[in-house]
Protein backbone atom coordinates (compact mmCIF):
# COMPACT_ATOMS: atom_id res chain seq x y z
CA UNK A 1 7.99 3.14 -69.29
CA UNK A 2 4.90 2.32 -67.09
CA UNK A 3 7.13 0.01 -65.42
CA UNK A 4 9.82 1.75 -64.51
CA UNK A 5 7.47 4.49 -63.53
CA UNK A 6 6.01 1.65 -60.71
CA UNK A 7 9.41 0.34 -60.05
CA UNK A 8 10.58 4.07 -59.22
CA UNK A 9 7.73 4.42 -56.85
CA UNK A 10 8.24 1.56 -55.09
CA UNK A 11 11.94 1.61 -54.41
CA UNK A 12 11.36 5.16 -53.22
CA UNK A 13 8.06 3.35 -50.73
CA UNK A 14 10.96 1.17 -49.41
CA UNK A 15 12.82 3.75 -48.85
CA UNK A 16 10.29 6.01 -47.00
CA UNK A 17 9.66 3.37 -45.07
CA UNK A 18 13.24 2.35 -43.81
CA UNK A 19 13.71 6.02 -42.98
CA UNK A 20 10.40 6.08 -41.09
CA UNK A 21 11.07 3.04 -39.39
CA UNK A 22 14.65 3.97 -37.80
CA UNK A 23 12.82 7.28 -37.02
CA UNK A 24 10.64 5.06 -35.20
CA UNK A 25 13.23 3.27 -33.39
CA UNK A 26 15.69 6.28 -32.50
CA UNK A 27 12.31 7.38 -30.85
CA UNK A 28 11.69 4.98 -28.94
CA UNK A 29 15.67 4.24 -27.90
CA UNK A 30 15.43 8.20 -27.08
CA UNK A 31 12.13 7.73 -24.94
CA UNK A 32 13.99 4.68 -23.07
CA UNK A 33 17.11 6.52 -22.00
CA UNK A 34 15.01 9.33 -20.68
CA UNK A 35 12.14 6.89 -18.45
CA UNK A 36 15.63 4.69 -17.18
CA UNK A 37 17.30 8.30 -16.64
CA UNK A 38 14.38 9.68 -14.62
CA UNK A 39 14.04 6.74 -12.97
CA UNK A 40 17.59 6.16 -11.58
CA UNK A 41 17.43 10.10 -10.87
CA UNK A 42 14.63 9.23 -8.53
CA UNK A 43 15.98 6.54 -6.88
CA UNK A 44 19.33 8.79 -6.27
CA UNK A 45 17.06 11.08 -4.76
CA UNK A 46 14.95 8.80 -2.58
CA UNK A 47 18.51 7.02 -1.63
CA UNK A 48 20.28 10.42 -0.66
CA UNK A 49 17.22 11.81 1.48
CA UNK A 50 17.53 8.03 3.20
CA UNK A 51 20.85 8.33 4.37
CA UNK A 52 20.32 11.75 5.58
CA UNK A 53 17.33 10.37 7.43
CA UNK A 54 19.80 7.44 8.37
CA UNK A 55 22.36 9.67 9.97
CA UNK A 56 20.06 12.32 11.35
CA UNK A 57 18.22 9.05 13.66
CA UNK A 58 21.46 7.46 14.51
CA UNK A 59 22.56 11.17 15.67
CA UNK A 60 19.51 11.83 17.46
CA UNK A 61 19.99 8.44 19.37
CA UNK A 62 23.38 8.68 19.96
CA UNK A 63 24.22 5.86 18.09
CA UNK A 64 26.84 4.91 15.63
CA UNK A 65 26.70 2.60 12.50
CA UNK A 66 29.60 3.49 9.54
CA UNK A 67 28.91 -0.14 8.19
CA UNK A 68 25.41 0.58 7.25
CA UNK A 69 25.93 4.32 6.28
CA UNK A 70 28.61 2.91 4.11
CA UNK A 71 26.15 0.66 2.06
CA UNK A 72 24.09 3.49 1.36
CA UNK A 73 26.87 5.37 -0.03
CA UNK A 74 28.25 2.54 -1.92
CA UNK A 75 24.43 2.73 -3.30
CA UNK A 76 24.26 6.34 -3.70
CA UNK A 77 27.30 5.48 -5.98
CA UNK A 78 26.15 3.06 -7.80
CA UNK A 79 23.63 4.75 -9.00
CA UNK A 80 25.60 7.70 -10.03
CA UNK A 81 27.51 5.61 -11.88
CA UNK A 82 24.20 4.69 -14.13
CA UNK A 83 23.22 7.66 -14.79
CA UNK A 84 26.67 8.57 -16.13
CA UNK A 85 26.47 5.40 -18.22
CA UNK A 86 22.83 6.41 -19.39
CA UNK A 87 24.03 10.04 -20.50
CA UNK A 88 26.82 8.63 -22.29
CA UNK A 89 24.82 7.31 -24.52
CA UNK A 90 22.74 10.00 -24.98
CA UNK A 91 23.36 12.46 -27.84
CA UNK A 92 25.42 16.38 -27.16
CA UNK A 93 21.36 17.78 -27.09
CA UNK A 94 19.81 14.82 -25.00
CA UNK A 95 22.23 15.31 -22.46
CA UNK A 96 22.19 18.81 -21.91
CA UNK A 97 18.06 18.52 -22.35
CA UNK A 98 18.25 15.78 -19.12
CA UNK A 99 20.78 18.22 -17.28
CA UNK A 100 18.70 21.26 -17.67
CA UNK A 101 15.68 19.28 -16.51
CA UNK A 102 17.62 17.71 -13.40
CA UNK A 103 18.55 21.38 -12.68
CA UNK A 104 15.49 22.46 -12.59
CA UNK A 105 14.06 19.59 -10.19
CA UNK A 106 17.50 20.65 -8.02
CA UNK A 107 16.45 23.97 -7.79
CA UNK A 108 12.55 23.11 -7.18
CA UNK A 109 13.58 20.61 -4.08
CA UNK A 110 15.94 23.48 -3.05
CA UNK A 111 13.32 26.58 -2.75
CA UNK A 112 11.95 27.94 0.42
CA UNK A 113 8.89 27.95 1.49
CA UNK A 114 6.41 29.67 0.69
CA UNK A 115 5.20 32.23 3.73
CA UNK A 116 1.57 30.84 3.28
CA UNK A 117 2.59 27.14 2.77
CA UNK A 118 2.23 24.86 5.92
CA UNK A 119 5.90 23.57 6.48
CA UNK A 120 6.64 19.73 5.82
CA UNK A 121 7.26 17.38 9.08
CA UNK A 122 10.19 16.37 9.33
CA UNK A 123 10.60 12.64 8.85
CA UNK A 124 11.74 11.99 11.91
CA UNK A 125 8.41 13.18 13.63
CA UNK A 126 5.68 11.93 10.96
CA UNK A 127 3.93 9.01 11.77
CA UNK A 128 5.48 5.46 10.82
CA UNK A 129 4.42 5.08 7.57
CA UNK A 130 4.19 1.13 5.54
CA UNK A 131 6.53 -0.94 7.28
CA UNK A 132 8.02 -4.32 6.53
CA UNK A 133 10.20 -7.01 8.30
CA UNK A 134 13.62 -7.87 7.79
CA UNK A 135 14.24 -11.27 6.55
CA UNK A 136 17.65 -11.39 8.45
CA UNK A 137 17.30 -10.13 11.97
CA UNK A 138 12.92 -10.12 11.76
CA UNK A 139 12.91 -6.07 12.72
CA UNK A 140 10.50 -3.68 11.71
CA UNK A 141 11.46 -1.52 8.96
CA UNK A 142 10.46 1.41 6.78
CA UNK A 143 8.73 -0.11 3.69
CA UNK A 144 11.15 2.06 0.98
CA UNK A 145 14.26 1.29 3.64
CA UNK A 146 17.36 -0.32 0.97
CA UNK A 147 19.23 -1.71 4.00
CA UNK A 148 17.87 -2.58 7.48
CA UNK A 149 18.94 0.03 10.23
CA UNK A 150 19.02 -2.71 13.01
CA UNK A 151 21.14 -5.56 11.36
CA UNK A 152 21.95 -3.99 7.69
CA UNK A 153 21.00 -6.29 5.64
CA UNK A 154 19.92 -5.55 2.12
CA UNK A 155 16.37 -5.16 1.80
């Protein structure tokens, strides 16, 4: 009887331990999804507000480039398309917990100003930040640029 008492016990150890260990792992699968979500959220964001910064300086100078505005939005799109593929395998809750918290970023980006806040520079007009050089054409470019605005190469 002793035996079976410590047989018992153990299978149900085993058990315990299976279930905490794919706990464990759905975890850390859940934690993953969410760090690759936010991160191909931020590079969506830091993508989009290049292009518009793109298309505001080739306005501004009277210039056209579709080619190179085109790569960004081929870009922009690829991106999109990971995140779709991230959420799709994210569980009903996971996915509406990411879209509420994208919402909310949305809507924090989108907020005026405070009356008492000093307004942001635009881009544009803000000193030349971290530069690096195109390893096509050799031109000076912004340091977080994806394509080069001179030659548009990918950076």
């Amino acid at each position: 009887m002793f035996e079976l008492d410590i047989e018992m016990l153990k299978e149900q150890g085993l058990q315990i331990m299976d279930t905490a260990k794919k706990t464990a792992i759905d975890i850390a699968d859940k934690g993953k999804n969410q760090l690759e979500l936010l991160n191909q959220q931020a590079r969506l964001s830091k993508s989009q507000r290049q292009l518009g910064a793109l298309v505001y300086s080739l306005h501004k100078a009277g210039e056209e480039n579709q080619p190179l505005v085109d790569k960004y939005i081929e870009a922009i799109a690829e991106i999109e398309k990971n995140i779709e593929e991230i959420k799709a395998h994210m569980t009903p809750a996971e996915r509406a917990e990411a879209e509420a918290a994208e919402a909310e970023t949305v809507e924090a980006e989108t907020e005026p100003e405070a009356a008492d806040e000093e307004p942001i520079e635009e881009e544009a007009d803000r000193p030349r930040g971290e530069t690096k050089i195109c390893p096509v054409c050799h031109s000076e470019v912004d340091a977080e640029a994806l394509f080069c605005n001179h030659c548009g190469a990918q950076l």
